[in-house]
Structure formats: structure tokens, C-alpha cells
C-alpha atoms as a PDB file:
ATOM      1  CA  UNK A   1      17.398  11.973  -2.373  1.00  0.00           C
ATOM      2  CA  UNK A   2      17.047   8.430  -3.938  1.00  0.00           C
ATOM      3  CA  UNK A   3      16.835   5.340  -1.779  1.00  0.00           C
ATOM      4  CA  UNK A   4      19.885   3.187  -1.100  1.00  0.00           C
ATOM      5  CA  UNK A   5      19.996   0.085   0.759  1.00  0.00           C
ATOM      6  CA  UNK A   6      22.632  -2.261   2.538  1.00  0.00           C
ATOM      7  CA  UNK A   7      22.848  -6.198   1.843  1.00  0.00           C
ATOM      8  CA  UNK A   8      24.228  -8.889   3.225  1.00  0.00           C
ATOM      9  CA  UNK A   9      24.752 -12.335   1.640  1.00  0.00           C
ATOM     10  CA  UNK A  10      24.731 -14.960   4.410  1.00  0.00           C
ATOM     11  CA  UNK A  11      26.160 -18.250   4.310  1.00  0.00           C
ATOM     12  CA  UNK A  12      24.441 -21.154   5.878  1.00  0.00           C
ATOM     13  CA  UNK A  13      25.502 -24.669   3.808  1.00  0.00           C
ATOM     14  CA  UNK A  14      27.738 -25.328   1.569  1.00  0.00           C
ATOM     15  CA  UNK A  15      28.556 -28.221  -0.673  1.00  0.00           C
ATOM     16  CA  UNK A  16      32.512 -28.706  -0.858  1.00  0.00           C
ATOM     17  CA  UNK A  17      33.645 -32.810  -0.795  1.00  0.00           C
ATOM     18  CA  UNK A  18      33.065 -34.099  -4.544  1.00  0.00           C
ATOM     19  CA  UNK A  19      31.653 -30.592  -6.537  1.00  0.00           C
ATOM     20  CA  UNK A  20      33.878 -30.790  -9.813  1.00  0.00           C
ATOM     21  CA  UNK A  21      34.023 -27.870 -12.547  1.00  0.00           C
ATOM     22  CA  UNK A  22      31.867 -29.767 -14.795  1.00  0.00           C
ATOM     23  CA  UNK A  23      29.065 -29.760 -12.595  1.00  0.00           C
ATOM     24  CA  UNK A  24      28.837 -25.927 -12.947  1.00  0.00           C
ATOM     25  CA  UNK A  25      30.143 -24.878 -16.194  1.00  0.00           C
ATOM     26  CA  UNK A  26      28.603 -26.527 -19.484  1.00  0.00           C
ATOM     27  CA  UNK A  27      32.385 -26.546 -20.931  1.00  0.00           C
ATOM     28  CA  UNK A  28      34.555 -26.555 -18.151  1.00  0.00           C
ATOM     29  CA  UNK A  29      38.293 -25.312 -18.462  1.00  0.00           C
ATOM     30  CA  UNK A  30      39.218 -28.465 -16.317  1.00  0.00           C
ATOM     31  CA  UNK A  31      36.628 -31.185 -16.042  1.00  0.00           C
ATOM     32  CA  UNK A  32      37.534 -32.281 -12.578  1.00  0.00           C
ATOM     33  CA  UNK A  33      38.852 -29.625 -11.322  1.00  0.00           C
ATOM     34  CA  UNK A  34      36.811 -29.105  -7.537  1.00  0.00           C
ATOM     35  CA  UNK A  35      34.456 -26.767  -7.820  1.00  0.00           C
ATOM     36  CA  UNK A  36      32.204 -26.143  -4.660  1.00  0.00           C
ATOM     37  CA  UNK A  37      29.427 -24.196  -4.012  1.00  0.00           C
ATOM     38  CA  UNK A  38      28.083 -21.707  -1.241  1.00  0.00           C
ATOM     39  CA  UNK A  39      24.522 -21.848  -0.376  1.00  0.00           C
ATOM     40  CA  UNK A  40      23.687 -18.334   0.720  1.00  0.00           C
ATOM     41  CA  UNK A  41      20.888 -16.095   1.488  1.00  0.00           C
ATOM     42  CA  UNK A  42      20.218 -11.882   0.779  1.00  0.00           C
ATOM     43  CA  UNK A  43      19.058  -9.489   2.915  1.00  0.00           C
ATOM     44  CA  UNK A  44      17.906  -5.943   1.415  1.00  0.00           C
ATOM     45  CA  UNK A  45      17.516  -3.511   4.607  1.00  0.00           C
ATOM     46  CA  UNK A  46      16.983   0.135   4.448  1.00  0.00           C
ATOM     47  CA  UNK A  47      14.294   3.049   4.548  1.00  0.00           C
ATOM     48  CA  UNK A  48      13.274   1.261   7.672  1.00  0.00           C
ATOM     49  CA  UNK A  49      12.273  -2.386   5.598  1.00  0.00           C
ATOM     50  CA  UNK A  50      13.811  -5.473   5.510  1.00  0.00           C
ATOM     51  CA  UNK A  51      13.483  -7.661   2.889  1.00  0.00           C
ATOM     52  CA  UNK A  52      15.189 -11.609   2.338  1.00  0.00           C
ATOM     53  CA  UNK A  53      15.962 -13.077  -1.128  1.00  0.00           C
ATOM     54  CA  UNK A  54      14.871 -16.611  -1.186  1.00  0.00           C
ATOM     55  CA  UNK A  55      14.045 -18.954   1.821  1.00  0.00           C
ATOM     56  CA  UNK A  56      17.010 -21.629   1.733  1.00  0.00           C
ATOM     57  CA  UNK A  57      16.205 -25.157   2.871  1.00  0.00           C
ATOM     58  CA  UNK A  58      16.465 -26.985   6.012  1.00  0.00           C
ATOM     59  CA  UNK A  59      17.988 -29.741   7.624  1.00  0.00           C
ATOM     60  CA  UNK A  60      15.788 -32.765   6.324  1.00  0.00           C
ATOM     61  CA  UNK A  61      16.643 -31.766   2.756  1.00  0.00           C
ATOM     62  CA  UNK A  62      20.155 -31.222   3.520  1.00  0.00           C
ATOM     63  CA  UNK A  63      20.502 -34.491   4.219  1.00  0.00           C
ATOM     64  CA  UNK A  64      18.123 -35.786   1.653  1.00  0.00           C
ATOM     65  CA  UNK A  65      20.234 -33.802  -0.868  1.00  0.00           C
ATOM     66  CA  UNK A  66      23.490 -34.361   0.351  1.00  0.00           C
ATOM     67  CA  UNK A  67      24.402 -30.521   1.390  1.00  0.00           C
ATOM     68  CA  UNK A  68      26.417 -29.784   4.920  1.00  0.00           C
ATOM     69  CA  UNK A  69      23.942 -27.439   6.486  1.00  0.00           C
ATOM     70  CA  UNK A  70      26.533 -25.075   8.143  1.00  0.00           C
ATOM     71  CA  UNK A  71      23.359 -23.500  10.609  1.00  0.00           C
ATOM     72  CA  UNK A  72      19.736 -22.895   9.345  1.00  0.00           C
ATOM     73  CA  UNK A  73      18.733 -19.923   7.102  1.00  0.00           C
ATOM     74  CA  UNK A  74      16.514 -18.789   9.864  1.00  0.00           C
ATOM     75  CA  UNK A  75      19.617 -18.579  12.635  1.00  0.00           C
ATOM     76  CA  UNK A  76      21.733 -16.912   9.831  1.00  0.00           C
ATOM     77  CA  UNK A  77      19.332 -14.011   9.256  1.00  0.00           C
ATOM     78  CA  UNK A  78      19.069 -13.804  13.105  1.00  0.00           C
ATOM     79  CA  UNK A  79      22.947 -13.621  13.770  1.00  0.00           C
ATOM     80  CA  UNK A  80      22.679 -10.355  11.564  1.00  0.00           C
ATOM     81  CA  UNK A  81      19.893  -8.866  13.632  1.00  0.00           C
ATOM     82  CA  UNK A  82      16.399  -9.861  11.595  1.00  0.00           C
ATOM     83  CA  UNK A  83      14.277 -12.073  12.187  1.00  0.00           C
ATOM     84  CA  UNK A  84      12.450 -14.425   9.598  1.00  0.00           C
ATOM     85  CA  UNK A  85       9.538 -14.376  12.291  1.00  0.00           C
ATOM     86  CA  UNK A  86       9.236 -11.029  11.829  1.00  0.00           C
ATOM     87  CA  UNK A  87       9.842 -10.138   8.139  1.00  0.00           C
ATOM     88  CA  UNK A  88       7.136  -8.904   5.939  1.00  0.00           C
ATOM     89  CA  UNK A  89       8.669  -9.312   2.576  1.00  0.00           C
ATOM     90  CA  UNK A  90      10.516 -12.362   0.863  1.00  0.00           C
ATOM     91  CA  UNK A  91      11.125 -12.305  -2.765  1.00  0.00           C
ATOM     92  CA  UNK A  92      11.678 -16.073  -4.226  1.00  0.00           C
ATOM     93  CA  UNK A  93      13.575 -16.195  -7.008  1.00  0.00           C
ATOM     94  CA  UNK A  94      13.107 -19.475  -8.439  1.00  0.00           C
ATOM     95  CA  UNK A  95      10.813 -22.943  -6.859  1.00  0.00           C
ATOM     96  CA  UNK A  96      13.752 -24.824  -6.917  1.00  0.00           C
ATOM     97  CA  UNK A  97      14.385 -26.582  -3.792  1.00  0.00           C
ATOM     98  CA  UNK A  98      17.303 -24.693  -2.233  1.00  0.00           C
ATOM     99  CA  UNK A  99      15.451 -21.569  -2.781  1.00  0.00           C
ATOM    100  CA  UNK A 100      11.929 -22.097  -1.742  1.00  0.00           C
ATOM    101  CA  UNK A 101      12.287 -24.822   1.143  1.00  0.00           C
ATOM    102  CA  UNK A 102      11.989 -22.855   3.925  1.00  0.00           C
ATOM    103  CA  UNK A 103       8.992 -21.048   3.334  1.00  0.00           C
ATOM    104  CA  UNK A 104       7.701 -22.126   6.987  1.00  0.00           C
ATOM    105  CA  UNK A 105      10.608 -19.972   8.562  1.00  0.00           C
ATOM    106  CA  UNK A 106       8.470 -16.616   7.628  1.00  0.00           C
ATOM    107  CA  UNK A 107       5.113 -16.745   9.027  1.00  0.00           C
ATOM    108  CA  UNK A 108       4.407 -13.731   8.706  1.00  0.00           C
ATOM    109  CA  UNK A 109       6.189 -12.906   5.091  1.00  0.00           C
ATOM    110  CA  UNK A 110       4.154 -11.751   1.791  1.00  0.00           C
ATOM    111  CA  UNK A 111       6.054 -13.918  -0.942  1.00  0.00           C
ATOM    112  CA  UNK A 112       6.801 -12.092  -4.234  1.00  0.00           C
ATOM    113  CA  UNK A 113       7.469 -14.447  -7.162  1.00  0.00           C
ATOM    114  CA  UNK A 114       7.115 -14.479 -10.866  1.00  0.00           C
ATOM    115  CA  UNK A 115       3.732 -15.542 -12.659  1.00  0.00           C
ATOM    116  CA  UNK A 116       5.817 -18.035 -15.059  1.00  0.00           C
ATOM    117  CA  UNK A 117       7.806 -19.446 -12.406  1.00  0.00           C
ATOM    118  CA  UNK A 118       4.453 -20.751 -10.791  1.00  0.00           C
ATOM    119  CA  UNK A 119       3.311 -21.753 -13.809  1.00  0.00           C
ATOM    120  CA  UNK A 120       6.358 -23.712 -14.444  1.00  0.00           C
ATOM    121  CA  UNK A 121       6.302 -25.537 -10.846  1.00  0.00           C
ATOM    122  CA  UNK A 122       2.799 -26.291 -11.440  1.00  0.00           C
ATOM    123  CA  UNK A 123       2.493 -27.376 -15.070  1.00  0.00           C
ATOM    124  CA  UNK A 124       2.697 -29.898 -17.561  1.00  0.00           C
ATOM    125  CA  UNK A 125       6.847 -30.197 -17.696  1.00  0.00           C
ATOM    126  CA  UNK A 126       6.462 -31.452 -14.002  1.00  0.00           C
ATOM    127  CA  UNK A 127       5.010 -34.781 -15.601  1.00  0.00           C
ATOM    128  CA  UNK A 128       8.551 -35.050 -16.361  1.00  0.00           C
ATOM    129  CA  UNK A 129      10.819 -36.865 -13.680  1.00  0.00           C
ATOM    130  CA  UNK A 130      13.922 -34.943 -14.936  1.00  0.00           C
ATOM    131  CA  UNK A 131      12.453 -31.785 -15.207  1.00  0.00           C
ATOM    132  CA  UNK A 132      10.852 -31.355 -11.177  1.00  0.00           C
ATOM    133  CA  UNK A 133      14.185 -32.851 -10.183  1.00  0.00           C
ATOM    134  CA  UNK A 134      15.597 -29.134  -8.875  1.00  0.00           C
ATOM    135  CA  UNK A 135      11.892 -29.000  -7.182  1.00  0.00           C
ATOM    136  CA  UNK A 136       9.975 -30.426  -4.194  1.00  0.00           C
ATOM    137  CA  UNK A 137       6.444 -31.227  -3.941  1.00  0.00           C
ATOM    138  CA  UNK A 138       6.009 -30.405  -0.385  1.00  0.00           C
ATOM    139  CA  UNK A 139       7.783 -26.621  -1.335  1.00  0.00           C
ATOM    140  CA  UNK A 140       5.402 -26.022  -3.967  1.00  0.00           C
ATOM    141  CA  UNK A 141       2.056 -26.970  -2.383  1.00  0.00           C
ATOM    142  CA  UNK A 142       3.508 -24.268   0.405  1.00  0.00           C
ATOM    143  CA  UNK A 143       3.511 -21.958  -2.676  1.00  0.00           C
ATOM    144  CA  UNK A 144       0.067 -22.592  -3.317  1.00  0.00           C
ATOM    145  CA  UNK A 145      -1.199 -22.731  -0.124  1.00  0.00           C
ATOM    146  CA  UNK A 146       0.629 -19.215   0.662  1.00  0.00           C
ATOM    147  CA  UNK A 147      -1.394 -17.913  -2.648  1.00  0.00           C
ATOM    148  CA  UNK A 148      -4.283 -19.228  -1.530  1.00  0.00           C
ATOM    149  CA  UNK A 149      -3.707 -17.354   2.004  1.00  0.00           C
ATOM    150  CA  UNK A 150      -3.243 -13.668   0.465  1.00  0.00           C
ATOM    151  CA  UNK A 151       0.259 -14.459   1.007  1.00  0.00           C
ATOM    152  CA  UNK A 152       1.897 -14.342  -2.427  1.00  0.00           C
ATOM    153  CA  UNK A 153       2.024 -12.139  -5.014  1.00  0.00           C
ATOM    154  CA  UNK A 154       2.584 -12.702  -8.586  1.00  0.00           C
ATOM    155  CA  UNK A 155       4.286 -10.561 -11.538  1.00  0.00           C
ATOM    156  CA  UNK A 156       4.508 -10.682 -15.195  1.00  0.00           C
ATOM    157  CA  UNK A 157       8.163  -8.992 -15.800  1.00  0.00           C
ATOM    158  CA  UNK A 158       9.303  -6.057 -13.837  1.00  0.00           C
ATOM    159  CA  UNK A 159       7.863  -4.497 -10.979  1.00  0.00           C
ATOM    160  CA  UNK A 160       9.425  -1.714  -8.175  1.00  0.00           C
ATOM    161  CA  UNK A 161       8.708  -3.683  -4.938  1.00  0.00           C
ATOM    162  CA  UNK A 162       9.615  -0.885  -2.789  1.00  0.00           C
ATOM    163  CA  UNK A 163      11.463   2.057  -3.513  1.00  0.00           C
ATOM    164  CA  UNK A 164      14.274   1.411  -6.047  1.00  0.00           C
ATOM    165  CA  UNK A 165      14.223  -2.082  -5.313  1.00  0.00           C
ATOM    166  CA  UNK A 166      12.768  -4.246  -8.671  1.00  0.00           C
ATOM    167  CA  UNK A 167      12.919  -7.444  -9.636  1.00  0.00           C
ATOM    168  CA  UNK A 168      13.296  -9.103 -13.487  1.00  0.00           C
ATOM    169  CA  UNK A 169      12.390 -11.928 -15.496  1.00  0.00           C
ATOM    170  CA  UNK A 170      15.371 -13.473 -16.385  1.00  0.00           C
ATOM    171  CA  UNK A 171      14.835 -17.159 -17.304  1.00  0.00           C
ATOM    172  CA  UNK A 172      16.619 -20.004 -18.367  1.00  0.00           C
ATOM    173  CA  UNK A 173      17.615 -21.757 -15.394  1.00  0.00           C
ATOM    174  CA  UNK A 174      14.067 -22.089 -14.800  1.00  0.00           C
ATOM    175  CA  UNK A 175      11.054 -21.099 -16.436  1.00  0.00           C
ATOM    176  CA  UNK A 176      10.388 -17.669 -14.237  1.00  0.00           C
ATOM    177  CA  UNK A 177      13.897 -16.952 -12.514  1.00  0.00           C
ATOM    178  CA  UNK A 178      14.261 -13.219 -11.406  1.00  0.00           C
ATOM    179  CA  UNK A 179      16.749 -10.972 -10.495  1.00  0.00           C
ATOM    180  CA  UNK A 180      16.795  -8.079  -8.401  1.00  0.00           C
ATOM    181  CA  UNK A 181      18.198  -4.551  -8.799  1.00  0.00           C
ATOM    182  CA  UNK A 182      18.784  -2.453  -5.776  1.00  0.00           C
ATOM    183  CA  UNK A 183      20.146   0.892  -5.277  1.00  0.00           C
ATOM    184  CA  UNK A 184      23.092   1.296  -2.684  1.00  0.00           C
ATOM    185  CA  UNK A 185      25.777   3.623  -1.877  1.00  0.00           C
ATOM    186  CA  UNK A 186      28.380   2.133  -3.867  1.00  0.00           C
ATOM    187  CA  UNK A 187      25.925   2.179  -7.033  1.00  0.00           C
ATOM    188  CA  UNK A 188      23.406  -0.312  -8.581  1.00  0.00           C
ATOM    189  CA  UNK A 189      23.497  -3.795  -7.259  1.00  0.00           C
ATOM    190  CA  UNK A 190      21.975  -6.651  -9.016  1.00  0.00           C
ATOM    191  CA  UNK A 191      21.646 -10.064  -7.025  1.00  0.00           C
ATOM    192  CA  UNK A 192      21.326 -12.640  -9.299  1.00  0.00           C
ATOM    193  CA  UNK A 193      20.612 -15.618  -7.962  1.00  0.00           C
ATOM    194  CA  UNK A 194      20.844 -18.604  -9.758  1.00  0.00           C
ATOM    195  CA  UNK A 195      20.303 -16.728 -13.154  1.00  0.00           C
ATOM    196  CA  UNK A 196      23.755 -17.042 -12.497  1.00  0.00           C
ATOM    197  CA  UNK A 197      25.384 -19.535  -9.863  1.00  0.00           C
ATOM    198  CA  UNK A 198      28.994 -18.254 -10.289  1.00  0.00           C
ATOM    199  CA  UNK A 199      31.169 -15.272 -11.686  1.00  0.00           C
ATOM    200  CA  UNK A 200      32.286 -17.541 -14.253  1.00  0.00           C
ATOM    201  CA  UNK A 201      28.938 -18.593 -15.247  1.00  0.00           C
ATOM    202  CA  UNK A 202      27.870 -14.765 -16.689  1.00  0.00           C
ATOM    203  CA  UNK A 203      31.675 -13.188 -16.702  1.00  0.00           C
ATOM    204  CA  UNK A 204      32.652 -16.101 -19.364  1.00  0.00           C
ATOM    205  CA  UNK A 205      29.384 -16.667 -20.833  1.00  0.00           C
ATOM    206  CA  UNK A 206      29.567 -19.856 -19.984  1.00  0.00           C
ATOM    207  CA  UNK A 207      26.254 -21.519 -18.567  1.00  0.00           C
ATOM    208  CA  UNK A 208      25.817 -23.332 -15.629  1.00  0.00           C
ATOM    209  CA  UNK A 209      24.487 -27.021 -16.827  1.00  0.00           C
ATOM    210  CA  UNK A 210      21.247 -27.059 -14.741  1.00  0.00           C
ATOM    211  CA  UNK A 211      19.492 -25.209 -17.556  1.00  0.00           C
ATOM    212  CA  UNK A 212      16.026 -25.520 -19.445  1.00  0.00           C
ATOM    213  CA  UNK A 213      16.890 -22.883 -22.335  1.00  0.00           C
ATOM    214  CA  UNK A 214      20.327 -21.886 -23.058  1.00  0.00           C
ATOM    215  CA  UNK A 215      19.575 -19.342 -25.293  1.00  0.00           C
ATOM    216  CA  UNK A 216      17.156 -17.287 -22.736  1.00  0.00           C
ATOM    217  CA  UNK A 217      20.305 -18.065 -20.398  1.00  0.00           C
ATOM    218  CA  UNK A 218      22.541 -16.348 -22.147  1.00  0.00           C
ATOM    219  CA  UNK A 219      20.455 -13.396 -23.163  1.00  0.00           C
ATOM    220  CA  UNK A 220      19.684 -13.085 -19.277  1.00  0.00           C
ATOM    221  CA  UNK A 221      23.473 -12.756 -19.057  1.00  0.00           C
ATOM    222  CA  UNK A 222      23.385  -9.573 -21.072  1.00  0.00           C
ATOM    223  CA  UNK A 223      20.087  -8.132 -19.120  1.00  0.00           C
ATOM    224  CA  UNK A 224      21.617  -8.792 -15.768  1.00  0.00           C
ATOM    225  CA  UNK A 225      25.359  -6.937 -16.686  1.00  0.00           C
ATOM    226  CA  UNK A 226      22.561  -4.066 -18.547  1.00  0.00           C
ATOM    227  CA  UNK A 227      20.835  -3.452 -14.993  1.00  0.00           C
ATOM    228  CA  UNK A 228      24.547  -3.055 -13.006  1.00  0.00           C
ATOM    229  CA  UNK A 229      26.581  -0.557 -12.497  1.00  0.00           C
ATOM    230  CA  UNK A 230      29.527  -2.821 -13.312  1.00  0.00           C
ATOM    231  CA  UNK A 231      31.080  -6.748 -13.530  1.00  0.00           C
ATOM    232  CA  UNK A 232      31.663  -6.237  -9.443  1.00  0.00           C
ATOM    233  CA  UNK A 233      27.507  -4.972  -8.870  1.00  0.00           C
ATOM    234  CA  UNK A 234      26.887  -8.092 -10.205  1.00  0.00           C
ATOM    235  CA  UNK A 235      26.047 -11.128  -7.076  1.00  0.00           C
ATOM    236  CA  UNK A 236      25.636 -14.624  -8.250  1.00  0.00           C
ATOM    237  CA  UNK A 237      23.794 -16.635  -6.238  1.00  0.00           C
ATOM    238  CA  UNK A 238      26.165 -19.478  -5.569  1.00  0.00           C
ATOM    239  CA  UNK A 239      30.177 -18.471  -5.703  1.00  0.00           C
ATOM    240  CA  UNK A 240      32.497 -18.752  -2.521  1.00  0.00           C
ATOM    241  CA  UNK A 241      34.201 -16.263  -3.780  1.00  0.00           C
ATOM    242  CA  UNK A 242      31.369 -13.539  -2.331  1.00  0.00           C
ATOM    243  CA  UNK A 243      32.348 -14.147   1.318  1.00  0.00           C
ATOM    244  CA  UNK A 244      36.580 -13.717   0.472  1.00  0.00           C
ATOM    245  CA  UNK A 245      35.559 -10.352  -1.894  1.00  0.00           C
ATOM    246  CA  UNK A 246      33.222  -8.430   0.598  1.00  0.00           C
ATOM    247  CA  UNK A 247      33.741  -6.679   4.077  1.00  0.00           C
ATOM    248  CA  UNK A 248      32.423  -8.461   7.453  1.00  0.00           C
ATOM    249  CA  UNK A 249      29.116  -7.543   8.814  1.00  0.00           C
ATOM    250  CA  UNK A 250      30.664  -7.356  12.390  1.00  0.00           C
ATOM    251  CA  UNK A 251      33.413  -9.727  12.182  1.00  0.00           C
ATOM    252  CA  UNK A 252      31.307 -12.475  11.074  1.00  0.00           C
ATOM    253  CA  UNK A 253      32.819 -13.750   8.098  1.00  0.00           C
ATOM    254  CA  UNK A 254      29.540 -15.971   7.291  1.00  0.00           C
ATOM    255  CA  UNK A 255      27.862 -12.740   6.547  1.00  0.00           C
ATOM    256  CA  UNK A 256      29.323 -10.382   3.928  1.00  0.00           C
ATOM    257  CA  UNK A 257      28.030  -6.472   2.889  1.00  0.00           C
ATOM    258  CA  UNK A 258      27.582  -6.175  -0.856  1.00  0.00           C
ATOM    259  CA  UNK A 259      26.916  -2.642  -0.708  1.00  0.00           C
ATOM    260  CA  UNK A 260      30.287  -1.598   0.586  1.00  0.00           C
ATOM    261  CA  UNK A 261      33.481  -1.630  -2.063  1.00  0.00           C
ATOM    262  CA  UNK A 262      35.024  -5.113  -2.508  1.00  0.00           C
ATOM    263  CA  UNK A 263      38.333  -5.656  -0.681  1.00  0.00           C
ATOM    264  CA  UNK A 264      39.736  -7.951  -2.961  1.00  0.00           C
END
């Protein structure tokens, strides 16, 4: 019998006061319309693994960035039973800040990340002010420095990281986003992260504006809905809307189950 897996999408900041439409849609149906966003982490557990989706941040970049750290990702993974001390297995999606901060909360953690999203942190568009303004310095040299420690593993495209579970070059938000596909019992899941930040961002076609190629963007779009069983097997990385559409792990509505039907 095939593999299946649960996840849970856990909420630990958000950024509410001030988000407007046009801040997440490149033509927005109402410019200032508030908009906020969700800052969440995944959990894949099953066949007796565990493995996160992206790191998170923590409270010095909150506040350097101006996000309302709701608890850290570390205490949001252990109010659902795992523990970042303890997990073997984190797959980054993207270097951006929000995603790759917290690298120090998994000690113990092999990271898997795309070849060209390394490349990208590491090369000559970072000369660029604008362009490493999604990225921190201090996140990327932990990159390196978990490379350089046999503690990161790089791929060129798709690749089964455990049994059913692979992960996808998507691009355009950033030079080597991936996605992940995971079986469950409700059908084929694809988390994808800030490939696409909100259901309106892939469901409209309509790109989010923190974007280096809005072509690739699009086309990622289309290889994302490909991989899914359907528009609701699709996760983006950033919408509120997650925790209101999923089922309560426990009661706890900070932590949703994506693998279970959505109740609304």
C-alpha cells in the first residue's frame, strides 16, 4: 500500500495592521483593500518520520522586519508534539528571510534545498541592494556553514525525499523556489510555499509582486495545479484563509490538518 502522510500548517506571526491588496497581487482588484498575511510553518509526519517545511524566523527579525511574532516556530512545532531539537529532516524552500531564519532551531536537521536557490543567495544578483532585500546575510552564511557540516543537501529539479514525498523546482519568486508533493489520505497534496503566497495568487493567475521572473511564475502556476489532485490540494504558503478552511489539530486553531477534507 502507498505511503500517505498527515500535515499540519502552523501559525506563529502574522502581519495584519497596514498589509493592503497591492502588496500581494501585481493588479489588485482593490488597491487598498487590507490584505494580511499568515506566517506559517509545515509539518509532513508519517511512516514513522517527521519532516518541517521551512525554518521561520525569530524574534530579532520580527522586530527588525516589522512582523508580530505570535510564539516562535520552534514552540509551534512543539505545541503539536515534535520537536525541532529532534527532527532529522527540514526541507527549505526558498533563502528568503522568513523561510530560512531559524535554521539554529534544528540542530540536529539535514537541510534539503535546491542547487539554484544557493546559487542565487550566493551569487552575483546579491551585489544588488534590491535584489538580497527578501534575504539575510547572517541566514545564508548558516546555509553555508550547514553545507560545509554534511548538513545540507542539494538538488537539481525533482527528487523523492522519502517515500512519496518530492519536492520541485518551481521558480520565479526566487531563483530556486520548490514545492513539495505529498501523498495523504484525502489525495495528493502540494504545499507551495511562496511559489504561491495566496489562493488568489495561482487560482487568478495573478502574481504576487515580490517576483524576479514573471513568466517562470506563472508557468510554476500551471506545474504546481499539474502535481495536485485539485484547486483545494493546493497550500500556499502565506493565506489566512488555511487556518478558517482546515480542521483543528486538537482544538488548537493555530495548527490546522491539510490532509483531512476542508470544512469550509
Amino acid at each position: 500500500m502507498a505511503a500517505t502522510y498527515e500535515i499540519l500548517a502552523l501559525r506563529y506571526a502574522i502581519l495584519d495592521g497596514g498589509r493592503l491588496q497591492y502588496q500581494n497581487y501585481l493588479t489588485p482588484d482593490d488597491h487598498a483593500a487590507p490584505d494580511p498575511l499568515d506566517y506559517l510553518l509545515f509539518a509532513i509526519r508519517g511512516n514513522g518520520r517527521t519532516i518541517v517545511m521551512d525554518t521561520g524566523f525569530d524574534a530579532a527579525s520580527a522586530a527588525r522586519r516589522g512582523r508580530e511574532l505570535l510564539r516562535t516556530p520552534a514552540q509551534a512545532l512543539l505545541d503539536a508534539g515534535i520537536d525541532p531539537a529532534e527532527t532529522k529532516d527540514v526541507i527549505l524552500t526558498h533563502m528568503h528571510w522568513d523561510h530560512a531564519g531559524g535554521m539554529n532551531y534544528f540542530p540536529k536537521a539535514t537541510f534539503h534545498l535546491q542547487a539554484a536557490e544557493m546559487s542565487f543567495c550566493t551569487g552575483p544578483c546579491m551585489c544588488e541592494p534590491h535584489m538580497r532585500r527578501p534575504f539575510d546575510g547572517d541566514h545564508v552564511k548558516d546555509a553555508v556553514g550547514a553545507l560545509y557540516s554534511d548538513r545540507m543537501r542539494l538538488y537539481d529539479g525533482t527528487v523523492e525525499i522519502a517515500p512519496g514525498i518530492t519536492v520541485h523546482l518551481i521558480g520565479g519568486h526566487s531563483g530556486g523556489i520548490q514545492s513539495i508533493r505529498v501523498p495523504t489520505a484525502r489525495g495528493t497534496v502540494v504545499l507551495a510555499g511562496d511559489a504561491a503566497h495566496m489562493w488568489g495568487n495561482i487560482r487568478n493567475k495573478n502574481p504576487f509582486p515580490l517576483v524576479i521572473d514573471i513568466p517562470r511564475m506563472l508557468k510554476g502556476y500551471d506545474i504546481i495545479n499539474s502535481l495536485a489532485d485539485g484547486p483545494d490540494h493546493v497550500i500556499p504558503g502565506h493565506d489566512p484563509l488555511i487556518l478558517k478552511r482546515f480542521p483543528a489539530l486538537n482544538g488548537n486553531p493555530e495548527i490546522v490538518r491539510l490532509d483531512l477534507p476542508p470544512i469550509a
